[in-house]
N, C-alpha and C. Protein backbone atom coordinates (compact mmCIF):
# COMPACT_ATOMS: atom_id res chain seq x y z
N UNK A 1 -57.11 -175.88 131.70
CA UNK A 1 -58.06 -174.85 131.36
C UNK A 1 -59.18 -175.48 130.51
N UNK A 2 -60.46 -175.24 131.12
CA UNK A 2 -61.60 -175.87 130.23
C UNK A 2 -62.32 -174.54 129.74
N UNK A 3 -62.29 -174.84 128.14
CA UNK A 3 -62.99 -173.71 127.11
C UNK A 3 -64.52 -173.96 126.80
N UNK A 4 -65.30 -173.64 126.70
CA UNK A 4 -66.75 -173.59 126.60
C UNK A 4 -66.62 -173.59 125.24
N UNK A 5 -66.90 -174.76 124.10
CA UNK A 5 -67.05 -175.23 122.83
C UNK A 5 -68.29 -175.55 122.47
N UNK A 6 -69.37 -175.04 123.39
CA UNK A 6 -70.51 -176.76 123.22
C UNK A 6 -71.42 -174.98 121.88
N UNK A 7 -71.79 -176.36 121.05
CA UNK A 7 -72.76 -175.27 120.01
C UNK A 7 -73.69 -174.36 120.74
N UNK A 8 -73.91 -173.69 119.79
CA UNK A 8 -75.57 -173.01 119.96
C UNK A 8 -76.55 -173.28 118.93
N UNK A 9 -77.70 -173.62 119.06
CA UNK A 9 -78.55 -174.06 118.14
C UNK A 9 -79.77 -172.64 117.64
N UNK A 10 -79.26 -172.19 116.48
CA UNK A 10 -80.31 -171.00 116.27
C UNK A 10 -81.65 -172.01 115.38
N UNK A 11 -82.79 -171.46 115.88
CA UNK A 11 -83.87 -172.16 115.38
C UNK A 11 -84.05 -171.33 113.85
N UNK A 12 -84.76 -172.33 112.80
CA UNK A 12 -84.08 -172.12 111.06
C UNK A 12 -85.99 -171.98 110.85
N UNK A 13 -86.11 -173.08 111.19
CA UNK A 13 -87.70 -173.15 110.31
C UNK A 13 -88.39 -174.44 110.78
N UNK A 14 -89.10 -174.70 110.61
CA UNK A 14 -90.29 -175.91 111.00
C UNK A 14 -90.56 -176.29 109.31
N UNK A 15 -90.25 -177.67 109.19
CA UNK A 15 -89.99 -177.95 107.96
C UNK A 15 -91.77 -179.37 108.24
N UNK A 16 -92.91 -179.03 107.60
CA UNK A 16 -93.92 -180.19 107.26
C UNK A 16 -93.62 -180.58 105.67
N UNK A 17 -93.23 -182.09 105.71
CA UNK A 17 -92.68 -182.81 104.75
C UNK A 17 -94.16 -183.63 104.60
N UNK A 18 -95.29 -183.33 103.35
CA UNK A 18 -96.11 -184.03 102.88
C UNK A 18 -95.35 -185.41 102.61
N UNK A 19 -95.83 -186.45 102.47
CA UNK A 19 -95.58 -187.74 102.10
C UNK A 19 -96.83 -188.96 101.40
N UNK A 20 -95.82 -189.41 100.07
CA UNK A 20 -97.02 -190.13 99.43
C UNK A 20 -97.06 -191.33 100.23
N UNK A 21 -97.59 -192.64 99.93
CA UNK A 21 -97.74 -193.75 100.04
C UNK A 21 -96.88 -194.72 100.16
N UNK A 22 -96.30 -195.13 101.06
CA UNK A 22 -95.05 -196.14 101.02
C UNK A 22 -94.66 -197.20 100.05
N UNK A 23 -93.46 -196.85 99.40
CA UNK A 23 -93.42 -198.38 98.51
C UNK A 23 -92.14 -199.01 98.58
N UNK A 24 -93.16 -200.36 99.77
CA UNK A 24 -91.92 -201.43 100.06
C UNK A 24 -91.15 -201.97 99.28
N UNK A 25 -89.91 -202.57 99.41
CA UNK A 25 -89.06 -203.02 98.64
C UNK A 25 -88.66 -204.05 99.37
N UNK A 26 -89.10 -204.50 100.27
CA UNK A 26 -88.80 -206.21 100.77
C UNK A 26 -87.54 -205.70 101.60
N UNK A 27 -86.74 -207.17 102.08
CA UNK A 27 -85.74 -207.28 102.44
C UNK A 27 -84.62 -207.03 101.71
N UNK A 28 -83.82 -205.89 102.14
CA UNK A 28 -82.46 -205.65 101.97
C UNK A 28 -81.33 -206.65 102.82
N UNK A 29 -79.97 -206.03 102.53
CA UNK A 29 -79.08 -206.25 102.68
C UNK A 29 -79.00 -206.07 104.04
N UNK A 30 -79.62 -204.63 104.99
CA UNK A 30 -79.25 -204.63 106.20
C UNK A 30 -80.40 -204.50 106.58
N UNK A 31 -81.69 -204.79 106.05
CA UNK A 31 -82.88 -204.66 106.62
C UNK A 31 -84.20 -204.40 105.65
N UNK A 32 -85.26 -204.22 106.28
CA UNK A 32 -86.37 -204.08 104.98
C UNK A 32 -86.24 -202.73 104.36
N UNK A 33 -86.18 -202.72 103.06
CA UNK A 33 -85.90 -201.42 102.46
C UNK A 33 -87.41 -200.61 102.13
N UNK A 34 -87.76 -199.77 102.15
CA UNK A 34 -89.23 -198.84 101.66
C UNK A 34 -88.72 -197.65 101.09
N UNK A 35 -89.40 -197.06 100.19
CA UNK A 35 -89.53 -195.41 100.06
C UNK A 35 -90.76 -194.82 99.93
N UNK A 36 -90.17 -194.04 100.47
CA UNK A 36 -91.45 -192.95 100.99
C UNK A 36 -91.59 -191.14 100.20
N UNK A 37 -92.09 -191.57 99.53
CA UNK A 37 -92.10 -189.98 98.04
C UNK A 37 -92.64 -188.87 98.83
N UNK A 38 -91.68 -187.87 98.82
CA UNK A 38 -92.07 -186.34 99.57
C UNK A 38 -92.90 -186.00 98.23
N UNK A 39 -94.19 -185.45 98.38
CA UNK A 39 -95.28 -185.10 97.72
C UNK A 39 -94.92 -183.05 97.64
N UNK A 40 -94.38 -182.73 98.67
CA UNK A 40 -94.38 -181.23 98.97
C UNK A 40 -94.76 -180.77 99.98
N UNK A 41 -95.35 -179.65 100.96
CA UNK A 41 -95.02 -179.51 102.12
C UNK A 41 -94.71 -177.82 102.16
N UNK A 42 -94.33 -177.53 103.33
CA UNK A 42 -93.35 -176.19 103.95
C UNK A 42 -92.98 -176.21 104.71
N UNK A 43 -92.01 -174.81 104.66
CA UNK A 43 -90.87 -174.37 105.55
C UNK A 43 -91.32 -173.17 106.34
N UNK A 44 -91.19 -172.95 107.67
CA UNK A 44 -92.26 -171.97 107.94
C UNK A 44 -91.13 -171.35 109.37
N UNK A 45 -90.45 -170.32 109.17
CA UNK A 45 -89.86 -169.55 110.50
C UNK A 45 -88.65 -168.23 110.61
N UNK A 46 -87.93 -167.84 111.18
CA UNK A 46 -87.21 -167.15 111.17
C UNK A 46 -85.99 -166.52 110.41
N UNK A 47 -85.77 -168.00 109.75
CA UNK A 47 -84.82 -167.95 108.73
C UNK A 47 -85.14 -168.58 107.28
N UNK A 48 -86.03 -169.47 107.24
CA UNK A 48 -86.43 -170.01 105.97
C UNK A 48 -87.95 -170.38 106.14
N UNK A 49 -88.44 -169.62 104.75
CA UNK A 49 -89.81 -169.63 104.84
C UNK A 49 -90.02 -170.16 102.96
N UNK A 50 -91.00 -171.19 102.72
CA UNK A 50 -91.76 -171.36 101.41
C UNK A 50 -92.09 -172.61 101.60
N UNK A 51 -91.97 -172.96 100.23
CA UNK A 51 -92.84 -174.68 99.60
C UNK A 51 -92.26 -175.48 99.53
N UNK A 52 -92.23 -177.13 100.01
CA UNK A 52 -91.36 -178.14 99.60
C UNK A 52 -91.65 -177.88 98.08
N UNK A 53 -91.12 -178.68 97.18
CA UNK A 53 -91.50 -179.04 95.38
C UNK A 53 -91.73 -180.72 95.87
N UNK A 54 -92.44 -180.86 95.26
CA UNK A 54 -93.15 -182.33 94.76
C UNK A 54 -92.05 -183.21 94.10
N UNK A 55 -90.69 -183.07 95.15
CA UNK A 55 -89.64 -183.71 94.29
C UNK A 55 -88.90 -184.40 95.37
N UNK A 56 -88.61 -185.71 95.24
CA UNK A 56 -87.85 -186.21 96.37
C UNK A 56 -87.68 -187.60 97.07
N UNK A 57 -87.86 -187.93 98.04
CA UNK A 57 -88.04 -189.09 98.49
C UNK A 57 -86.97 -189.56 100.18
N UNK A 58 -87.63 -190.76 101.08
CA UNK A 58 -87.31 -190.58 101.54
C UNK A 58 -86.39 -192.33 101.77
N UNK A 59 -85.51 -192.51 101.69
CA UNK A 59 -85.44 -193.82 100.90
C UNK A 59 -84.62 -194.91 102.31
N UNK A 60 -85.65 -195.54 103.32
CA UNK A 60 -85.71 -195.97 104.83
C UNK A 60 -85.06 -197.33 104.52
N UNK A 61 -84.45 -197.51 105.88
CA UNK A 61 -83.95 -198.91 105.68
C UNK A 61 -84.48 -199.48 107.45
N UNK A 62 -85.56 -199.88 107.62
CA UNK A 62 -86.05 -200.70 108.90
C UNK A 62 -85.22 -202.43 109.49
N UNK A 63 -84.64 -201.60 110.45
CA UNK A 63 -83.73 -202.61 110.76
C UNK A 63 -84.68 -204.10 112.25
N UNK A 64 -84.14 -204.95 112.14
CA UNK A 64 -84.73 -205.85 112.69
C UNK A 64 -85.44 -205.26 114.26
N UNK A 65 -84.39 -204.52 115.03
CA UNK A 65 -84.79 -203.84 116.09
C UNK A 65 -85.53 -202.49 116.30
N UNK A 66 -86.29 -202.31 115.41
CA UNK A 66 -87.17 -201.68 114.92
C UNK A 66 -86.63 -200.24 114.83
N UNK A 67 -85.23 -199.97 114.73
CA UNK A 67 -84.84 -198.95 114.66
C UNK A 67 -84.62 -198.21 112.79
N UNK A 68 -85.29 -197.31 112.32
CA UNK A 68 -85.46 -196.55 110.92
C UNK A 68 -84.45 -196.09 110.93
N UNK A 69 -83.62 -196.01 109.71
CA UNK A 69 -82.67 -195.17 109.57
C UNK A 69 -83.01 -194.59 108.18
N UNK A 70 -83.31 -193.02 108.15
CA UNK A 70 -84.16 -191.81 107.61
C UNK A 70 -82.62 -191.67 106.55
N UNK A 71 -83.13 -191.72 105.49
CA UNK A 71 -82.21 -190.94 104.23
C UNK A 71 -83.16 -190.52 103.22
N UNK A 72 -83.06 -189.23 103.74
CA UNK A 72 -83.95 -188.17 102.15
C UNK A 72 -82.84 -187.44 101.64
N UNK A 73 -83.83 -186.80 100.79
CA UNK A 73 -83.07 -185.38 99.71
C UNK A 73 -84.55 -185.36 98.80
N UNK A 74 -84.73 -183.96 99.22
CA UNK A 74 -85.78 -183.25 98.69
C UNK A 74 -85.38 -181.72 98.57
N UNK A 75 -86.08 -180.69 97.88
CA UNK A 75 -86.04 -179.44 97.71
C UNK A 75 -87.31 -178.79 98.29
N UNK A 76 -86.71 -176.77 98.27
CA UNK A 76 -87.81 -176.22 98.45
C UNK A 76 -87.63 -175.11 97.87
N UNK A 77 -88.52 -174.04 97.80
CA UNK A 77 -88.79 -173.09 96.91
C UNK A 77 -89.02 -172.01 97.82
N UNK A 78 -88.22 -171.40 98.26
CA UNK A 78 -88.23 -169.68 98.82
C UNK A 78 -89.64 -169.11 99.03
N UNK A 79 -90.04 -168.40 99.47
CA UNK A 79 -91.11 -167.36 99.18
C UNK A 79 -90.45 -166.54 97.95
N UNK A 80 -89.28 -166.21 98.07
CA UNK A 80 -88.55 -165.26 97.17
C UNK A 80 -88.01 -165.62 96.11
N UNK A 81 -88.03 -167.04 95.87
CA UNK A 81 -88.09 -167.86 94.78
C UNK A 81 -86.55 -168.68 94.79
N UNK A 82 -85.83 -168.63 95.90
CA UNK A 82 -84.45 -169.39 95.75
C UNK A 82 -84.74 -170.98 95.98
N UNK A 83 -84.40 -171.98 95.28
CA UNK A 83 -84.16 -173.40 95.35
C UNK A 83 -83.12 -173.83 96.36
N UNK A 84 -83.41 -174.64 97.59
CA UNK A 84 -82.48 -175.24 98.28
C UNK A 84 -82.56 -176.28 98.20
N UNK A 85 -81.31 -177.55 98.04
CA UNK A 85 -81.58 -178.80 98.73
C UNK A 85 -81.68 -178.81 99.97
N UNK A 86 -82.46 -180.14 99.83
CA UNK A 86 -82.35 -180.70 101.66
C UNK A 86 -82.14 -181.74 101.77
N UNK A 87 -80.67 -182.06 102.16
CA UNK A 87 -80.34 -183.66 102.39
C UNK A 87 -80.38 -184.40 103.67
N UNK A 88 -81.18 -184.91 104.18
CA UNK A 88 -81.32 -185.08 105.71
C UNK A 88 -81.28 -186.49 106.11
N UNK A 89 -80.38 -187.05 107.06
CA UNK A 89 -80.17 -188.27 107.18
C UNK A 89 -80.56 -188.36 109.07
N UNK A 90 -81.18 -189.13 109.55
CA UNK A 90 -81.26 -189.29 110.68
C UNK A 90 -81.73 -190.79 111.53
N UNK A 91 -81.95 -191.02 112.36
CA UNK A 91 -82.75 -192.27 112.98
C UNK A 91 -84.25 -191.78 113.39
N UNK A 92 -85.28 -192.92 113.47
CA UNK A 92 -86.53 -192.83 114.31
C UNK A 92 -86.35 -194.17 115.35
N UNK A 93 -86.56 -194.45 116.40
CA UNK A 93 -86.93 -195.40 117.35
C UNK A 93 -87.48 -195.26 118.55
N UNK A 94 -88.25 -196.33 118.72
CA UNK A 94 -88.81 -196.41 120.69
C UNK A 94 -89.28 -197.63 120.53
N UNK A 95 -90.18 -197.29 121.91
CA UNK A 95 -90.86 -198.74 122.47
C UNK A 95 -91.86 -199.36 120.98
N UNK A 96 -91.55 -200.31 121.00
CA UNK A 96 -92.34 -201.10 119.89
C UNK A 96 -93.78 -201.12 119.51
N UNK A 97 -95.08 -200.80 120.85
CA UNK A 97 -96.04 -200.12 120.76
C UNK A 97 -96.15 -198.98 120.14
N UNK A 98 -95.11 -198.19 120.30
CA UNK A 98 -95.25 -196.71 119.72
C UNK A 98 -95.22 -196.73 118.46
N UNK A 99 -93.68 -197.28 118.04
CA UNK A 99 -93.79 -197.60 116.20
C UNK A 99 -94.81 -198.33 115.55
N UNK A 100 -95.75 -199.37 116.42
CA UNK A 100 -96.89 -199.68 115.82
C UNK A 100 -97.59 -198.80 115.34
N UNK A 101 -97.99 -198.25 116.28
CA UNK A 101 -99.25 -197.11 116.74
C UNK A 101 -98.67 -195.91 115.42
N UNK A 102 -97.73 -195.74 115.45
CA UNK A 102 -97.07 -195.04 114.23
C UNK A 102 -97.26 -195.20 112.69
N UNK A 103 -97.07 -196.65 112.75
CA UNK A 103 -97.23 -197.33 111.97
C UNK A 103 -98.61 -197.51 111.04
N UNK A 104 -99.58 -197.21 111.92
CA UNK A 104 -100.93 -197.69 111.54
C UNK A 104 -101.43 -196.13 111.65
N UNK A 105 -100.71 -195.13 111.63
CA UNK A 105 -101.48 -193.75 111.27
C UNK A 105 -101.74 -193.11 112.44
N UNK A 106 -101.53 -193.42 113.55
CA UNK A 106 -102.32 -192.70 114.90
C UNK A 106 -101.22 -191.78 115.35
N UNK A 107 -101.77 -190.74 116.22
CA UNK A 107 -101.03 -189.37 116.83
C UNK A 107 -100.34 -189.56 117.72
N UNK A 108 -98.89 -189.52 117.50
CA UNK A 108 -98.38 -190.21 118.93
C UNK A 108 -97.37 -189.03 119.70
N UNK A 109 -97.22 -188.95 120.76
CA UNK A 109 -96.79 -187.84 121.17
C UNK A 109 -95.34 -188.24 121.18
N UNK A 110 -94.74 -187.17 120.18
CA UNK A 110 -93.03 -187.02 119.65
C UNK A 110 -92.22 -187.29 121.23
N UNK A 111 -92.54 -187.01 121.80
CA UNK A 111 -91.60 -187.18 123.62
C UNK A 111 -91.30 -188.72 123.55
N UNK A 112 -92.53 -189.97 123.06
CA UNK A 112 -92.57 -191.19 123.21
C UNK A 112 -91.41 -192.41 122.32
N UNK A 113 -90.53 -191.20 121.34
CA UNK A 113 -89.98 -192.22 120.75
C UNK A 113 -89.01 -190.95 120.37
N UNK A 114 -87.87 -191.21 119.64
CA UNK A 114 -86.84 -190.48 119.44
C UNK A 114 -86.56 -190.37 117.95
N UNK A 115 -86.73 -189.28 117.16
CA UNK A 115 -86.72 -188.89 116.00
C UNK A 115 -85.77 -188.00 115.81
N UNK A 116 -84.32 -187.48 115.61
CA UNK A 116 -83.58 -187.03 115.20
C UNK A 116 -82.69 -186.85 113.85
N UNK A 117 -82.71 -185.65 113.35
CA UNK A 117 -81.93 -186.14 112.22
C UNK A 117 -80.60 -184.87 112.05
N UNK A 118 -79.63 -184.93 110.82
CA UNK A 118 -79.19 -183.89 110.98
C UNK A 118 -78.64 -183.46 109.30
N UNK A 119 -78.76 -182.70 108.83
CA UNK A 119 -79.15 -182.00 107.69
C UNK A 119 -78.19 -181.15 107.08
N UNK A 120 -78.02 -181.18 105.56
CA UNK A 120 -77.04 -180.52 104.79
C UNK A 120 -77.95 -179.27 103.76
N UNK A 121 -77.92 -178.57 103.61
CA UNK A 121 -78.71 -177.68 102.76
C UNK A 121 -77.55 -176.99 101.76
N UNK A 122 -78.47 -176.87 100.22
CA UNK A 122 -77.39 -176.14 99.13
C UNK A 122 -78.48 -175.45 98.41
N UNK A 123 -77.66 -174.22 98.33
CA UNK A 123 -78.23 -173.03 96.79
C UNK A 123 -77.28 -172.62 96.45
N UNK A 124 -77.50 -172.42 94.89
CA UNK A 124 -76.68 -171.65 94.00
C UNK A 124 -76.98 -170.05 93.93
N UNK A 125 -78.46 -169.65 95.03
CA UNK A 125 -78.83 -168.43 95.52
C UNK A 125 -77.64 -167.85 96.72
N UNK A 126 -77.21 -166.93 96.19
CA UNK A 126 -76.44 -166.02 96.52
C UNK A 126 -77.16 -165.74 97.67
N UNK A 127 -78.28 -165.21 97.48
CA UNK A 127 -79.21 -164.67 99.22
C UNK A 127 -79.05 -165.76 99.90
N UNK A 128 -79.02 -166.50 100.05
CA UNK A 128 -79.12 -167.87 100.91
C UNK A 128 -77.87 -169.11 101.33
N UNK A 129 -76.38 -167.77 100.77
CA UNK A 129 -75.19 -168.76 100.68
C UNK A 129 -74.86 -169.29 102.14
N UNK A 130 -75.41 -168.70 103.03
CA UNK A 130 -75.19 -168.74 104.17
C UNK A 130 -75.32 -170.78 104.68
N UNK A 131 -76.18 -171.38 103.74
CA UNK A 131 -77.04 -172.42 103.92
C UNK A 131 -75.50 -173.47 103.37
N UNK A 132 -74.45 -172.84 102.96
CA UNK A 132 -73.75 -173.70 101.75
C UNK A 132 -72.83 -174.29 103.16
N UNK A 133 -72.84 -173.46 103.92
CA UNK A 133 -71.69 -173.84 105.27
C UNK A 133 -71.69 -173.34 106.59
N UNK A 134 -73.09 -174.34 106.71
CA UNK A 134 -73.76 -174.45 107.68
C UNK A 134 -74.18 -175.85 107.80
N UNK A 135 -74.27 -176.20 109.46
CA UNK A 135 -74.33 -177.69 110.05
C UNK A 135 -76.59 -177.71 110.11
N UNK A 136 -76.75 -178.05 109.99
CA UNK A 136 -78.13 -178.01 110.72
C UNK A 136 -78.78 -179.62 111.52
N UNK A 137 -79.43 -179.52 112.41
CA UNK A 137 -79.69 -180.61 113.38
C UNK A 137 -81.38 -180.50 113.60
N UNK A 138 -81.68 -181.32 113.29
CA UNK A 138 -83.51 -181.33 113.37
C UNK A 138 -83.84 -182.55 114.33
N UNK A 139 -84.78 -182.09 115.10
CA UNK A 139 -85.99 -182.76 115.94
C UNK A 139 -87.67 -182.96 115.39
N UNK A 140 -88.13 -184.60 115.33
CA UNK A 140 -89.10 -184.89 114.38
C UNK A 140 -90.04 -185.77 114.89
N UNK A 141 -91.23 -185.75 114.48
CA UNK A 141 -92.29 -186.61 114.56
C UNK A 141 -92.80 -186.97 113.04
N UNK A 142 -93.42 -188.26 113.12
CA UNK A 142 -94.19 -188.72 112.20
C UNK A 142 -95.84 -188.09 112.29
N UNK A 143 -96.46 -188.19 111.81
CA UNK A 143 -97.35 -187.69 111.35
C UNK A 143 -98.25 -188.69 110.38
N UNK A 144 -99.68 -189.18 109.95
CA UNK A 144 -100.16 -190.18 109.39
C UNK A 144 -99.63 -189.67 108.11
N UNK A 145 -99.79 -188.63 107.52
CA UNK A 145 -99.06 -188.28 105.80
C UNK A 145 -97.96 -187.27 106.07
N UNK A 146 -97.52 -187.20 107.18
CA UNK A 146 -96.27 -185.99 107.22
C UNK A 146 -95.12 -186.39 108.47
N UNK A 147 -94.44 -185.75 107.92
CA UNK A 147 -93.22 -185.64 109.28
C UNK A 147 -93.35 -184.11 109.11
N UNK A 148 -93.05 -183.62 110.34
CA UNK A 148 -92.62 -182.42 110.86
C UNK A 148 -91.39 -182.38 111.70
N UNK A 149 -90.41 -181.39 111.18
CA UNK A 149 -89.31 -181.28 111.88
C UNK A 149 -88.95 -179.96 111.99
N UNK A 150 -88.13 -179.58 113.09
CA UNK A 150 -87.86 -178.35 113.70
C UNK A 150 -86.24 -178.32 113.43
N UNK A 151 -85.66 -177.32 112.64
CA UNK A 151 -84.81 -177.55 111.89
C UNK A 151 -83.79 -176.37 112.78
N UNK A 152 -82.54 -176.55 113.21
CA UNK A 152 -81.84 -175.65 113.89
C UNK A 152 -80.94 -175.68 112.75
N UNK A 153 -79.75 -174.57 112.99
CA UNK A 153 -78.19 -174.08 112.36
C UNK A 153 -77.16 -174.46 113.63
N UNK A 154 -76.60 -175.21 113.66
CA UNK A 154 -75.52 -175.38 114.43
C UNK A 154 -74.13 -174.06 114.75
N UNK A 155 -74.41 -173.16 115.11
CA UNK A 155 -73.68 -171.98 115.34
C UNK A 155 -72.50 -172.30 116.48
């Protein structure tokens, strides 16, 4: 007997993550290390709507095969005033033209390279406990000062 398990993805919000200025940190242990300071931003959709806070960072480790591996934790601020984290860990990669072209600020169409991440959210807001145990899975592009990501609930 085969049971139908596979998720459903309810769409959460479209999350634009402002970003300061990169500051490299050379060669690491498993690759070149950088961070990248979330400046602030928003959350904009069906289920979560407000402001990143000017608090955060996104702290990359660029591996020889040009594959990023994305570790943030930043916050945001409700319209209604509740504080969530956002801990989001994911990969960026493609064809090596593209991450150039990325690289140097230009518009590249998100289809051309693969940006995925997948995301933990916390409040001590009661309205929003829902966020405490819940999976969420985001789809992303870079942007010359932003990433944008489309943030689902794993249901």
């Amino acid at each position: 007997m085969t049971i139908n398990l596979a998720p459903v993805l309810d769409p959460v919000c479209t999350l634009r993550v402002d970003l300061g200025p990169i500051r490299e940190m050379g060669q690491g242990r498993g690759g070149v290390r950088r961070i990248v300071p979330i400046i602030g931003g928003s959350a904009e959709g069906p289920l979560l709507n407000g402001r990143l806070l000017d608090i955060g960072a996104d702290w990359q480790t660029v591996f020889s095969d040009g594959l990023a591996e994305l570790d943030t934790r930043y916050a945001m601020q409700t319209d209604d005033g509740a504080v969530i984290e956002i801990r989001n860990y994911g990969f960026r990669h493609g064809p090596a033209e593209v991450i150039q072209a990325i690289a140097r600020g230009e518009d590249v169409d998100p289809k051309s390279y693969y940006m995925r991440t997948h995301a933990r959210l916390e409040t001590g807001d009661e309205r929003y406990s829902w966020v405490n145990r819940t999976l969420f899975v985001g789809s992303g592009s870079r942007q010359a000062n932003a990433v944008v990501i489309s943030l689902f609930a794993i249901r």
